[in-house]
PDB file of N, CA and C in Angstrom:
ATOM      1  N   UNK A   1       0.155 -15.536  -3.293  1.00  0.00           N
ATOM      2  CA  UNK A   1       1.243 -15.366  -2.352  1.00  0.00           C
ATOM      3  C   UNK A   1       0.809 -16.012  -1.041  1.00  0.00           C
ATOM      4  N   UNK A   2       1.308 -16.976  -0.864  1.00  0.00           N
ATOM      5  CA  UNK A   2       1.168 -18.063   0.107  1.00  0.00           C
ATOM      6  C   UNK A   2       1.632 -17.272   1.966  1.00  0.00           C
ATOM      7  N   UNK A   3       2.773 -17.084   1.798  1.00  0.00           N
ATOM      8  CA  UNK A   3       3.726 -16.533   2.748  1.00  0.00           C
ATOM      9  C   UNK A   3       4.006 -15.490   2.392  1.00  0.00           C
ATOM     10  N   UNK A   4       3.301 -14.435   3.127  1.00  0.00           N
ATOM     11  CA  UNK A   4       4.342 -13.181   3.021  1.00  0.00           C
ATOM     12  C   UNK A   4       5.646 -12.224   4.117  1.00  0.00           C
ATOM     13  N   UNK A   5       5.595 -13.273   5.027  1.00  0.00           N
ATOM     14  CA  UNK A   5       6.030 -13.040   5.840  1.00  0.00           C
ATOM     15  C   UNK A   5       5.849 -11.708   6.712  1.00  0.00           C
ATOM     16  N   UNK A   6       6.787 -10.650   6.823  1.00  0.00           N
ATOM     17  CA  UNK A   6       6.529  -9.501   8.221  1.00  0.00           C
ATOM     18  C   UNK A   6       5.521  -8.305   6.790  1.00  0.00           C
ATOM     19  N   UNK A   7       4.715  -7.975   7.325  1.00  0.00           N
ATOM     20  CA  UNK A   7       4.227  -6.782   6.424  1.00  0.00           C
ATOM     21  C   UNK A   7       4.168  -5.190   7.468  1.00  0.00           C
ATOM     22  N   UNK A   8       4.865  -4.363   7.077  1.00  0.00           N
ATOM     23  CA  UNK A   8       5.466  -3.270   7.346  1.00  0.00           C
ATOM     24  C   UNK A   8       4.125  -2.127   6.604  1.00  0.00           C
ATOM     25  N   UNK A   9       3.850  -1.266   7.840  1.00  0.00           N
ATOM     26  CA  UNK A   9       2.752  -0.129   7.480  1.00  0.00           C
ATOM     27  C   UNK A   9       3.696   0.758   7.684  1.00  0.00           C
ATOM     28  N   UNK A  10       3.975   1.495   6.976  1.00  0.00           N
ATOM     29  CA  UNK A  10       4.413   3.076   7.259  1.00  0.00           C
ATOM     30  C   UNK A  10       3.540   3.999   7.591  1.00  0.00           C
ATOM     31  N   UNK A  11       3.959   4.408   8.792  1.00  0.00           N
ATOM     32  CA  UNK A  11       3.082   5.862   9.077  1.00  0.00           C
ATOM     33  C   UNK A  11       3.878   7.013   9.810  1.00  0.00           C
ATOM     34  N   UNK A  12       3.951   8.096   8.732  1.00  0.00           N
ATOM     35  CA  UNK A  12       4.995   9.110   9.612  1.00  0.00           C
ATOM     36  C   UNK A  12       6.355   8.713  10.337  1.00  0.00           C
ATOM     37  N   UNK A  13       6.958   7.513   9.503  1.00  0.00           N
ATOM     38  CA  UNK A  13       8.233   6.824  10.407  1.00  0.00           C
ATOM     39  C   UNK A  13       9.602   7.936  10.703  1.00  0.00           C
ATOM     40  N   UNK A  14       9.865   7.486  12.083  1.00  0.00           N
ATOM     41  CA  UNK A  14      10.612   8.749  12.484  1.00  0.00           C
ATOM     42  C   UNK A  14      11.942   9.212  11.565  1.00  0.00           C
ATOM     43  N   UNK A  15      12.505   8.386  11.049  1.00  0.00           N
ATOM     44  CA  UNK A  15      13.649   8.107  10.008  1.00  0.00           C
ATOM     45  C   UNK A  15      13.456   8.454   9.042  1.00  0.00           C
ATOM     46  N   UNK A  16      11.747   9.007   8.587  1.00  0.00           N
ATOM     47  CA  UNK A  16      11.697   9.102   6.881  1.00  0.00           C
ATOM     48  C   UNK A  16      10.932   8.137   6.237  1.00  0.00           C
ATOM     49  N   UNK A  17      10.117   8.193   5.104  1.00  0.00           N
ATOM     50  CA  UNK A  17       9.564   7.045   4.628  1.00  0.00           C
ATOM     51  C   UNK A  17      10.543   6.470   3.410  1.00  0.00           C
ATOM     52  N   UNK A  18      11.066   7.622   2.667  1.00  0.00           N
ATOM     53  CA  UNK A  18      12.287   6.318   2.082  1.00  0.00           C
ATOM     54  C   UNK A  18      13.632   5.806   3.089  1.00  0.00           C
ATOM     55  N   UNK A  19      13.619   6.426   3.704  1.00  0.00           N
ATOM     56  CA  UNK A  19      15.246   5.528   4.677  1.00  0.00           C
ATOM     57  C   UNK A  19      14.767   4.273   5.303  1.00  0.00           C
ATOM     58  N   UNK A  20      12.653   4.609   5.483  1.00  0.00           N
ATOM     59  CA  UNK A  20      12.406   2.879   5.993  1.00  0.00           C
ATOM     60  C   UNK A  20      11.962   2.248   5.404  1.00  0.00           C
ATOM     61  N   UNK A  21      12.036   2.789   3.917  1.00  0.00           N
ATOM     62  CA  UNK A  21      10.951   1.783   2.816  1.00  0.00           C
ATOM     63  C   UNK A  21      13.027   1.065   2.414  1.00  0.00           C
ATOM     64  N   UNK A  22      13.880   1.649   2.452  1.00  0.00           N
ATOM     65  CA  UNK A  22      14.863   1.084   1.835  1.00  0.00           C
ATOM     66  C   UNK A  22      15.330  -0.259   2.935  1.00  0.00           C
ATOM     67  N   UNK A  23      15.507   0.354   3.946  1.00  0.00           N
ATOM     68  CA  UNK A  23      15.779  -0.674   5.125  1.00  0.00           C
ATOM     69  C   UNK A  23      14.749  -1.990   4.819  1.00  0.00           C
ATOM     70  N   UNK A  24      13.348  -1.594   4.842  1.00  0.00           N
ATOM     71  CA  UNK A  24      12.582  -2.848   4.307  1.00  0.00           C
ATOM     72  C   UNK A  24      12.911  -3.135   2.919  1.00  0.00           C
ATOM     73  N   UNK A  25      13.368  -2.857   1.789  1.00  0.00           N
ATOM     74  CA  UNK A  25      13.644  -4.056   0.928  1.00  0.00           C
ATOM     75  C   UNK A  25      15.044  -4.261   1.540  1.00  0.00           C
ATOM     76  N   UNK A  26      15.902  -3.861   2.197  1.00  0.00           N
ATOM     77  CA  UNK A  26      17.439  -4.157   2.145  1.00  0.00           C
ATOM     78  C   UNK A  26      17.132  -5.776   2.822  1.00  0.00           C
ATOM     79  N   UNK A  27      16.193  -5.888   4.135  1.00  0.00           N
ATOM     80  CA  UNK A  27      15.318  -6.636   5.020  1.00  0.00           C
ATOM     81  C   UNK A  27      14.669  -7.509   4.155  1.00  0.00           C
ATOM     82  N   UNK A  28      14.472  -7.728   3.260  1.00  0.00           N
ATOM     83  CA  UNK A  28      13.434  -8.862   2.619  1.00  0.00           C
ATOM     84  C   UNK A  28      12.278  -8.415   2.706  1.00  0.00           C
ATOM     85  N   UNK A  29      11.727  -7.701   3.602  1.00  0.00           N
ATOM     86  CA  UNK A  29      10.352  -7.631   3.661  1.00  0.00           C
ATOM     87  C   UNK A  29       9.758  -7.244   2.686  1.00  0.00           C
ATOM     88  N   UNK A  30       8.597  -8.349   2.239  1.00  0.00           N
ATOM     89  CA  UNK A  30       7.305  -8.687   1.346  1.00  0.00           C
ATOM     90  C   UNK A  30       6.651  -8.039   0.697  1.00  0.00           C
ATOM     91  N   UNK A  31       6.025  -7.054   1.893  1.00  0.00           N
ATOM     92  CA  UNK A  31       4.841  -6.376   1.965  1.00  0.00           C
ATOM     93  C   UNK A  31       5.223  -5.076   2.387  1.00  0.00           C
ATOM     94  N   UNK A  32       5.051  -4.003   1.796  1.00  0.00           N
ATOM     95  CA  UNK A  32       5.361  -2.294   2.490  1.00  0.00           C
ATOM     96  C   UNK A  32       4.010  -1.729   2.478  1.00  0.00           C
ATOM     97  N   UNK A  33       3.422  -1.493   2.853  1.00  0.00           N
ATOM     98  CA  UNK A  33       2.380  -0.585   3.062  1.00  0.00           C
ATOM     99  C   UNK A  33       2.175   0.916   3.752  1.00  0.00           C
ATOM    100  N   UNK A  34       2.012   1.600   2.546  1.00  0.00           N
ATOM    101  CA  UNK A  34       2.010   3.689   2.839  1.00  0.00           C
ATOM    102  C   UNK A  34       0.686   3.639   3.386  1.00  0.00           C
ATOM    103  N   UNK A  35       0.932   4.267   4.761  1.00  0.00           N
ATOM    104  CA  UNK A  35      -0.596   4.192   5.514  1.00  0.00           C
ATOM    105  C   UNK A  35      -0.376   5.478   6.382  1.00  0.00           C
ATOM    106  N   UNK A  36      -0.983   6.944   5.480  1.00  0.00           N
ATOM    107  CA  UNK A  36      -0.881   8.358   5.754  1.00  0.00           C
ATOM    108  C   UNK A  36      -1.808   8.797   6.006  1.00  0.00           C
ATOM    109  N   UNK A  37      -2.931   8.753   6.410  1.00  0.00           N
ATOM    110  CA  UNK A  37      -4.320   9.435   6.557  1.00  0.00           C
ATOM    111  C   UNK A  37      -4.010  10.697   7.193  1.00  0.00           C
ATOM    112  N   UNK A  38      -4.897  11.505   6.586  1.00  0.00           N
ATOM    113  CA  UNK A  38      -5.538  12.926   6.478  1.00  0.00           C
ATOM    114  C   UNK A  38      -3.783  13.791   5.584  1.00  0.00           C
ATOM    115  N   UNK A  39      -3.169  13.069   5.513  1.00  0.00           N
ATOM    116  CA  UNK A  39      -1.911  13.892   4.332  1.00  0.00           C
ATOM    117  C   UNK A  39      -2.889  14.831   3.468  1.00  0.00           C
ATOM    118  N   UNK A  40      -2.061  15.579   2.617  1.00  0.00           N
ATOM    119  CA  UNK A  40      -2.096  16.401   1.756  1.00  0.00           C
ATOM    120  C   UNK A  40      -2.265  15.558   0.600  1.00  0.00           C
ATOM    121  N   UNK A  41      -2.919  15.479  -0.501  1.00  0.00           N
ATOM    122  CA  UNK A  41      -3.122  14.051  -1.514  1.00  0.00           C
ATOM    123  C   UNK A  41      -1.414  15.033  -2.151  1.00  0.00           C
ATOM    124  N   UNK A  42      -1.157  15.910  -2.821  1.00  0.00           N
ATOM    125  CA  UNK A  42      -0.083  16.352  -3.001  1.00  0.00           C
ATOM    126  C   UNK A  42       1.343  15.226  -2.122  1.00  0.00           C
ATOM    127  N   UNK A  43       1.690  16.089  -0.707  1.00  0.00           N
ATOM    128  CA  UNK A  43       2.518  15.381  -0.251  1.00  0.00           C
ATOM    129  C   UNK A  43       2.786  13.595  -0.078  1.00  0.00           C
ATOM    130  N   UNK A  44       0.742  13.465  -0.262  1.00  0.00           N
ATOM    131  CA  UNK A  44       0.746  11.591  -0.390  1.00  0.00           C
ATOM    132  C   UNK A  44       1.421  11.273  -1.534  1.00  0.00           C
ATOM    133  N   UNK A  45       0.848  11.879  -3.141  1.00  0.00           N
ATOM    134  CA  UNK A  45       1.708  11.248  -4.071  1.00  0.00           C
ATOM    135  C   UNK A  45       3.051  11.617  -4.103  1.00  0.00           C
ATOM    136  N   UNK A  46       3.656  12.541  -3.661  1.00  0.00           N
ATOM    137  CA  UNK A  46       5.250  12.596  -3.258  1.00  0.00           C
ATOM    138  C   UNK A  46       5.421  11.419  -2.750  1.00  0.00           C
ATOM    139  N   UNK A  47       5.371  11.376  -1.992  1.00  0.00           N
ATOM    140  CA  UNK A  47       5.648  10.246  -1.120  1.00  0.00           C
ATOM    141  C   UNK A  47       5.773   8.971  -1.660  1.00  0.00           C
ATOM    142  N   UNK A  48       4.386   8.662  -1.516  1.00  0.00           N
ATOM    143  CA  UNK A  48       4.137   7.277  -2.683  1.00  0.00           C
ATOM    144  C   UNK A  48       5.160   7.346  -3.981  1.00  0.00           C
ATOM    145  N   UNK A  49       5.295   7.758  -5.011  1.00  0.00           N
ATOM    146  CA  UNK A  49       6.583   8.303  -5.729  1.00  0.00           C
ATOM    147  C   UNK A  49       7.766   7.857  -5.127  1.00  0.00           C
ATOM    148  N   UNK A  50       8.126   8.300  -4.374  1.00  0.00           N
ATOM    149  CA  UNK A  50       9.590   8.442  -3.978  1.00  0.00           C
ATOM    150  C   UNK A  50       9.829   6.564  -3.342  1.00  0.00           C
ATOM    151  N   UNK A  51       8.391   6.398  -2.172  1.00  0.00           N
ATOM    152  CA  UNK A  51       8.845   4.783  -1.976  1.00  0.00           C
ATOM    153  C   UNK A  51       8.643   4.063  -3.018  1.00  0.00           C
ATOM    154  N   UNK A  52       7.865   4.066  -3.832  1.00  0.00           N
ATOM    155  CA  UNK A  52       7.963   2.931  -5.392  1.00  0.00           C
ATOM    156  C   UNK A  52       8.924   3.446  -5.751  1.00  0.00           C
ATOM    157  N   UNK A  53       9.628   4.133  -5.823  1.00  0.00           N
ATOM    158  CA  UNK A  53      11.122   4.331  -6.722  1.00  0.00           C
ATOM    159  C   UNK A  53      12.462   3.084  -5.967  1.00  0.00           C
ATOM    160  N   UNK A  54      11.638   3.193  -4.569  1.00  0.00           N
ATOM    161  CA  UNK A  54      12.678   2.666  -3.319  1.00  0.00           C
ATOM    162  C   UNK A  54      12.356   0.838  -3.609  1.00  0.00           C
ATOM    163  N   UNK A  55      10.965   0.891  -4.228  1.00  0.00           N
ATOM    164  CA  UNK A  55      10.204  -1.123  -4.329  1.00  0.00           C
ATOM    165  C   UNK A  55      10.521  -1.437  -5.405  1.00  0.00           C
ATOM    166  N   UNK A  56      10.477  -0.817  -6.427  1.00  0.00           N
ATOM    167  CA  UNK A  56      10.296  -1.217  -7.884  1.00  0.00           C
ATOM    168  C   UNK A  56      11.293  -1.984  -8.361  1.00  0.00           C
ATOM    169  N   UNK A  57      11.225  -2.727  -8.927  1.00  0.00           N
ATOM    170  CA  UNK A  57      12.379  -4.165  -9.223  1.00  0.00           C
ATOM    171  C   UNK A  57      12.628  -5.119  -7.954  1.00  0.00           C
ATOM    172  N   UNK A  58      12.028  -4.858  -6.793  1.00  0.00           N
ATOM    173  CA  UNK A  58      12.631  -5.972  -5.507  1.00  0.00           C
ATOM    174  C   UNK A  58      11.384  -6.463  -5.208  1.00  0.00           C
ATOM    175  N   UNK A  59      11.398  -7.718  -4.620  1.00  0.00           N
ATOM    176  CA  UNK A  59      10.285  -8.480  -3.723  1.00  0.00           C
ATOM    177  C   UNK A  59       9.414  -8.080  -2.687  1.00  0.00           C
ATOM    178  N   UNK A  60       9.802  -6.586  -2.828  1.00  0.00           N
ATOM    179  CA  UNK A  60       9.068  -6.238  -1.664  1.00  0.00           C
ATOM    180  C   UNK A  60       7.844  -5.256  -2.110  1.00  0.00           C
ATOM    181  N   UNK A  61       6.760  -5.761  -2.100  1.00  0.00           N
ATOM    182  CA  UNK A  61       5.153  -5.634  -2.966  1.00  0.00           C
ATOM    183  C   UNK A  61       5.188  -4.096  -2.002  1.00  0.00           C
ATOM    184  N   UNK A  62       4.497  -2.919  -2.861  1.00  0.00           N
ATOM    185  CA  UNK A  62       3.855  -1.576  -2.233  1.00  0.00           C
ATOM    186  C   UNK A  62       2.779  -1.303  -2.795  1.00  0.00           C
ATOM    187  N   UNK A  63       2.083  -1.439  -1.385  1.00  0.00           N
ATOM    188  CA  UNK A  63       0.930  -1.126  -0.787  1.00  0.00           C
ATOM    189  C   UNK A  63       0.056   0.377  -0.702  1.00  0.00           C
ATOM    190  N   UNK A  64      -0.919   1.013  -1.004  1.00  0.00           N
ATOM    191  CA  UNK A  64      -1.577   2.549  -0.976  1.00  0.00           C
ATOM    192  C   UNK A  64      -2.162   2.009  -0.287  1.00  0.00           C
ATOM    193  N   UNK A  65      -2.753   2.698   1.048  1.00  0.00           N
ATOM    194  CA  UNK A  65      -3.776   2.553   2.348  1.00  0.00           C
ATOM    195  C   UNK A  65      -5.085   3.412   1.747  1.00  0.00           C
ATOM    196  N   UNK A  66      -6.003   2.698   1.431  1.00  0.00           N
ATOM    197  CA  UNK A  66      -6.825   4.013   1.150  1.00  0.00           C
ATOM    198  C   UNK A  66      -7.564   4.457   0.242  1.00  0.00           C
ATOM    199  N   UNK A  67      -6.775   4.856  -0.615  1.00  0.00           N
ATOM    200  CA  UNK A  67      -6.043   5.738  -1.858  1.00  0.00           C
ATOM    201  C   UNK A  67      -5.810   4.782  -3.504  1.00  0.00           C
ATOM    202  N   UNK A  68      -6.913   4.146  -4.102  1.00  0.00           N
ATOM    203  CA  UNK A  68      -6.543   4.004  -5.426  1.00  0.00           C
ATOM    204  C   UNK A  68      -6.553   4.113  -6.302  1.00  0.00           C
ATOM    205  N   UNK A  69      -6.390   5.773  -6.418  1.00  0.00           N
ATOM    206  CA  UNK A  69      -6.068   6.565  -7.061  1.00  0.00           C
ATOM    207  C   UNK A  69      -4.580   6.919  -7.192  1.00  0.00           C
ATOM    208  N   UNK A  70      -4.546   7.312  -6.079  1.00  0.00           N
ATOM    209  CA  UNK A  70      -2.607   7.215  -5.599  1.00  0.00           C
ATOM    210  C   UNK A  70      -2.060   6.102  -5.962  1.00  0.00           C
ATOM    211  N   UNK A  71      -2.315   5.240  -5.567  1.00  0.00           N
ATOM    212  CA  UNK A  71      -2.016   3.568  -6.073  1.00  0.00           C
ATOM    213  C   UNK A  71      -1.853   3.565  -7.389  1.00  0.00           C
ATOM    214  N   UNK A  72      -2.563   4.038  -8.436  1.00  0.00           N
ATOM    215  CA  UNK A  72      -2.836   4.175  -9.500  1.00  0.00           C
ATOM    216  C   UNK A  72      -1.389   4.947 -10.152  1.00  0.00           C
ATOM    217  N   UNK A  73      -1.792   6.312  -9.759  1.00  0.00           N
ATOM    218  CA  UNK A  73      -0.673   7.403 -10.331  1.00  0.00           C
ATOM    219  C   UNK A  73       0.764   7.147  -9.604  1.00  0.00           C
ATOM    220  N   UNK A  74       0.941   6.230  -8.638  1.00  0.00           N
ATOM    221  CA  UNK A  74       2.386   5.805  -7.996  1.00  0.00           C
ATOM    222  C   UNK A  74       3.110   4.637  -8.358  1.00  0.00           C
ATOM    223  N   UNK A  75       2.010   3.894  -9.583  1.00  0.00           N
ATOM    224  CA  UNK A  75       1.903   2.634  -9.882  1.00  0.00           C
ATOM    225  C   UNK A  75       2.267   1.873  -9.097  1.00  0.00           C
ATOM    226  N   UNK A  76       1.334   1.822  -7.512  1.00  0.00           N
ATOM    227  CA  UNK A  76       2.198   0.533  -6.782  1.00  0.00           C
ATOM    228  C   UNK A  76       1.634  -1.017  -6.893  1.00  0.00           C
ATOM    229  N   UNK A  77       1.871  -1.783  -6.181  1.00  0.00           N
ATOM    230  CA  UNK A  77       1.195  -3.341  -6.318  1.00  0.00           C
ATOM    231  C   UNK A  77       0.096  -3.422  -5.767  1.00  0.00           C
ATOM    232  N   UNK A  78      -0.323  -2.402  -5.125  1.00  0.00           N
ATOM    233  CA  UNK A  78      -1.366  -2.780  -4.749  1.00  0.00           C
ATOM    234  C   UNK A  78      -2.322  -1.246  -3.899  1.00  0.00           C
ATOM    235  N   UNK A  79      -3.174  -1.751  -3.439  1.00  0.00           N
ATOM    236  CA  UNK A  79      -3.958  -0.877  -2.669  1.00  0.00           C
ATOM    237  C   UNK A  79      -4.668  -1.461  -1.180  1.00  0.00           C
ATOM    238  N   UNK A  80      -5.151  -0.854  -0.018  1.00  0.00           N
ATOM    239  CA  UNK A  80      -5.900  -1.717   1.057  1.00  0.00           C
ATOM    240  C   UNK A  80      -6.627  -0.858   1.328  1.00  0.00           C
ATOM    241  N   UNK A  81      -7.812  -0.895   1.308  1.00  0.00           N
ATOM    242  CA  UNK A  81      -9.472  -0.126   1.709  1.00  0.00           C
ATOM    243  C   UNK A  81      -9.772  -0.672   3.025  1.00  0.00           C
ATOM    244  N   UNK A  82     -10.381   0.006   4.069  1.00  0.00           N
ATOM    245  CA  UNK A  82     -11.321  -0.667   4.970  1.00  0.00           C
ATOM    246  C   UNK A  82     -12.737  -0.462   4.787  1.00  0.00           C
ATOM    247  N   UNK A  83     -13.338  -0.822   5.410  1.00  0.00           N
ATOM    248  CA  UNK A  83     -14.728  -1.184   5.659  1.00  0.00           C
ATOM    249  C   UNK A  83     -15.693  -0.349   5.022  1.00  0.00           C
ATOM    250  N   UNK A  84     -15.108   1.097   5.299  1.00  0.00           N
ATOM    251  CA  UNK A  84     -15.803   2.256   5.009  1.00  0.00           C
ATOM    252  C   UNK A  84     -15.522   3.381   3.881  1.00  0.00           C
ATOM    253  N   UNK A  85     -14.083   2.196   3.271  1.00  0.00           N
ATOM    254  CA  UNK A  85     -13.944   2.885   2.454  1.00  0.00           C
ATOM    255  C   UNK A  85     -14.372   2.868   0.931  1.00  0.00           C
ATOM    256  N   UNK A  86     -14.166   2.947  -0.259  1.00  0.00           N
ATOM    257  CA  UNK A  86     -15.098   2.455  -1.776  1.00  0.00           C
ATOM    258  C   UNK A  86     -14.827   1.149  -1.448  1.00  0.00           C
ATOM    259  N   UNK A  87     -16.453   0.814  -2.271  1.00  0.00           N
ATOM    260  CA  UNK A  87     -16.598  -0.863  -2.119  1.00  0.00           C
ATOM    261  C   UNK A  87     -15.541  -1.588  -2.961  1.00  0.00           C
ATOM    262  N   UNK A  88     -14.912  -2.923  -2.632  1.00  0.00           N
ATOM    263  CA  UNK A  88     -13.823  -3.686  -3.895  1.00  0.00           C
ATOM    264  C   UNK A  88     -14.343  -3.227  -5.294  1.00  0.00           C
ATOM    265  N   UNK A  89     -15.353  -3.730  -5.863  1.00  0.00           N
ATOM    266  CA  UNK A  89     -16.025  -3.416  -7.051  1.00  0.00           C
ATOM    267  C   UNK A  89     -15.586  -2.337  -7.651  1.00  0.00           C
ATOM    268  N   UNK A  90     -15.809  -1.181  -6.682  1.00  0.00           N
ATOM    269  CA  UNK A  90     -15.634   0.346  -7.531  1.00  0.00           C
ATOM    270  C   UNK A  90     -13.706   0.556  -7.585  1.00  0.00           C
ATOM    271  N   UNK A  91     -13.013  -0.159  -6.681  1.00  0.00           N
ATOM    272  CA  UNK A  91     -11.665  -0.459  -6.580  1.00  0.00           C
ATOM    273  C   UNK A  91     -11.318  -0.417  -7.733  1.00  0.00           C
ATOM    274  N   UNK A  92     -11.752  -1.840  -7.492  1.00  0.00           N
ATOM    275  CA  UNK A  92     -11.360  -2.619  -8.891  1.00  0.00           C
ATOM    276  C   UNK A  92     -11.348  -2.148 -10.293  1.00  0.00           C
ATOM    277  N   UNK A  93     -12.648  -1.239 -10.362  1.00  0.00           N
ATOM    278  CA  UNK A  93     -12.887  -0.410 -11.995  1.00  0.00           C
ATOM    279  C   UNK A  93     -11.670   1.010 -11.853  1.00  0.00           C
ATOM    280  N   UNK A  94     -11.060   1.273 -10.162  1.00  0.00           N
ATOM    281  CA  UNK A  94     -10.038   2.122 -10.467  1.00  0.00           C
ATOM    282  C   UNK A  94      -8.383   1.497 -11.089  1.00  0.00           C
ATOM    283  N   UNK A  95      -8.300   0.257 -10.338  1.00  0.00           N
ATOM    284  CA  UNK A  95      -6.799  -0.353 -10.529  1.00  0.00           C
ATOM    285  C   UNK A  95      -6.726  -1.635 -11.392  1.00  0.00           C
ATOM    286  N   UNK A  96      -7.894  -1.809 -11.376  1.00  0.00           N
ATOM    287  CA  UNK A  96      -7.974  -3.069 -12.837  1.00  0.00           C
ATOM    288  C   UNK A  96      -7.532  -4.234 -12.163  1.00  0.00           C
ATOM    289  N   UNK A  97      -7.250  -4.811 -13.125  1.00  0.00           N
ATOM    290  CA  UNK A  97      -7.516  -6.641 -12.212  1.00  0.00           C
ATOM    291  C   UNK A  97      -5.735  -6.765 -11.798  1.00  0.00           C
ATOM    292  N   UNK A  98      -4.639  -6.266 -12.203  1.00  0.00           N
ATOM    293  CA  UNK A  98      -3.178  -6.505 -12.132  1.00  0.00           C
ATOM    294  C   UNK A  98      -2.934  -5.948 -10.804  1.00  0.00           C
ATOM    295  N   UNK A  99      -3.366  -5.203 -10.342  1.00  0.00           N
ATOM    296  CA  UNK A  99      -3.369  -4.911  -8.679  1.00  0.00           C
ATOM    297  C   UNK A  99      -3.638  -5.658  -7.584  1.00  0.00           C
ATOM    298  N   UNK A 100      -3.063  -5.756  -6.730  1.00  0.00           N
ATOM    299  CA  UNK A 100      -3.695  -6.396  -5.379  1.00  0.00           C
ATOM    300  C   UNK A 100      -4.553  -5.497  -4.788  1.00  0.00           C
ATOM    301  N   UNK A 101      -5.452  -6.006  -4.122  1.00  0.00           N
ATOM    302  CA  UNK A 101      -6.704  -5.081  -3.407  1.00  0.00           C
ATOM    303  C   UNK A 101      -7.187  -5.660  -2.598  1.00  0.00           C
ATOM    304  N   UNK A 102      -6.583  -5.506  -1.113  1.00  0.00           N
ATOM    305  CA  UNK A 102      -7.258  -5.763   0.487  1.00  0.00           C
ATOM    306  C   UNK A 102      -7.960  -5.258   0.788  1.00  0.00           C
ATOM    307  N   UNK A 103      -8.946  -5.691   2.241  1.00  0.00           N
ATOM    308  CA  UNK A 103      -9.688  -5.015   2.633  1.00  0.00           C
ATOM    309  C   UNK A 103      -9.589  -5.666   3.991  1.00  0.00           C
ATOM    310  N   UNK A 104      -9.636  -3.973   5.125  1.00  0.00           N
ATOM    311  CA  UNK A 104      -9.908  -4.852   6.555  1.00  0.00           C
ATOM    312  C   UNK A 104     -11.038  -5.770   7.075  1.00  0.00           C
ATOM    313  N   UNK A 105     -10.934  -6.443   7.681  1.00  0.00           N
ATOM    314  CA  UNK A 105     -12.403  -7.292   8.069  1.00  0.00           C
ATOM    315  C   UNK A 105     -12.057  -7.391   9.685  1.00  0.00           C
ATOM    316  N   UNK A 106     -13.067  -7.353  10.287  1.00  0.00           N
ATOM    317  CA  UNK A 106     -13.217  -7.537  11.624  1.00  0.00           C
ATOM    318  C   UNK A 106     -14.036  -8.296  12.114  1.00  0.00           C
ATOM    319  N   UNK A 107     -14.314  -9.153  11.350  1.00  0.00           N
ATOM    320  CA  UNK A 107     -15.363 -11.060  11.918  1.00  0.00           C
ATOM    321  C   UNK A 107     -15.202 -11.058  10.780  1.00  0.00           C
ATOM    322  N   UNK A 108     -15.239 -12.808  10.867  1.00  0.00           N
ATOM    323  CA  UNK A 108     -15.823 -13.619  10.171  1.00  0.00           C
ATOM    324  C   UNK A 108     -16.622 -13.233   9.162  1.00  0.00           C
ATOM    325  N   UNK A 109     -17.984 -12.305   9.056  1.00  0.00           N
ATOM    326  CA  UNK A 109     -18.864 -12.217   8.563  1.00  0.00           C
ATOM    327  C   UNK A 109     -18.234 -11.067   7.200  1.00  0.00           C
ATOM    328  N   UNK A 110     -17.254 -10.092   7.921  1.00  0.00           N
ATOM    329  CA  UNK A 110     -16.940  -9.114   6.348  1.00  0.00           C
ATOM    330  C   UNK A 110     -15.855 -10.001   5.871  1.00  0.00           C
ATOM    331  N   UNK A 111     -15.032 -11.229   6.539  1.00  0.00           N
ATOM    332  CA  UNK A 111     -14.412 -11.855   5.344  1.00  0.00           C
ATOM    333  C   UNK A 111     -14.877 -12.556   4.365  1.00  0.00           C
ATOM    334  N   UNK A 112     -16.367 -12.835   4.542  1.00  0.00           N
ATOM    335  CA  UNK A 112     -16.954 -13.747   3.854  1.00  0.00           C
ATOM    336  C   UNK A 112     -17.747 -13.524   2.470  1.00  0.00           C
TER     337      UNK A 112
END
């Protein structure tokens, strides 16, 4: 994916996370990303649930912050770890190779 144009983090959006996960596919947007830290893993996979119900069949790829495990049981497109979170490797043996799997970098040196 060359262009993904605007990528959208959800966090606690004041409207709801499906009224803004729908607005973003109604929007084109690409990329949705569920980004809930310290949630309830309960209320996370609600959640997660309810917006893949809102992505599933449209262009607009969903994202687990975190979480791929949730990613897993929400079946979304993907997952994004930072720095400190499980290494790609151990990711990867959770969501298998059909997933997308980011990671933050902050220099040069952790993109590399």
């Amino acid at each position: 994916m060359d262009n993904f144009g605007l990528y959208v983090i959800l966090t606690r959006p004041a409207i709801g996370h499906v009224a803004a996960a729908e607005i973003a596919v109604r929007r084109g947007v690409r990329m949705l990303q569920l980004r809930e830290k310290g949630m309830p893993d309960g209320e996370l996979l609600r959640i997660a649930r309810e917006v893949r119900t809102v992505t599933r069949g449209t262009a607009t790829r969903f994202i687990i912050n975190d979480r791929p495990d949730i990613a897993v049981l929400c079946d979304a497109d993907g997952v994004h770890v930072g720095q400190d979170d499980l290494p790609i490797t151990e990711v990867r043996r959770i969501v298998g190779d059909r997933m997308i799997v980011g990671l933050s970098t902050h220099s040069v040196v952790q993109a590399t």
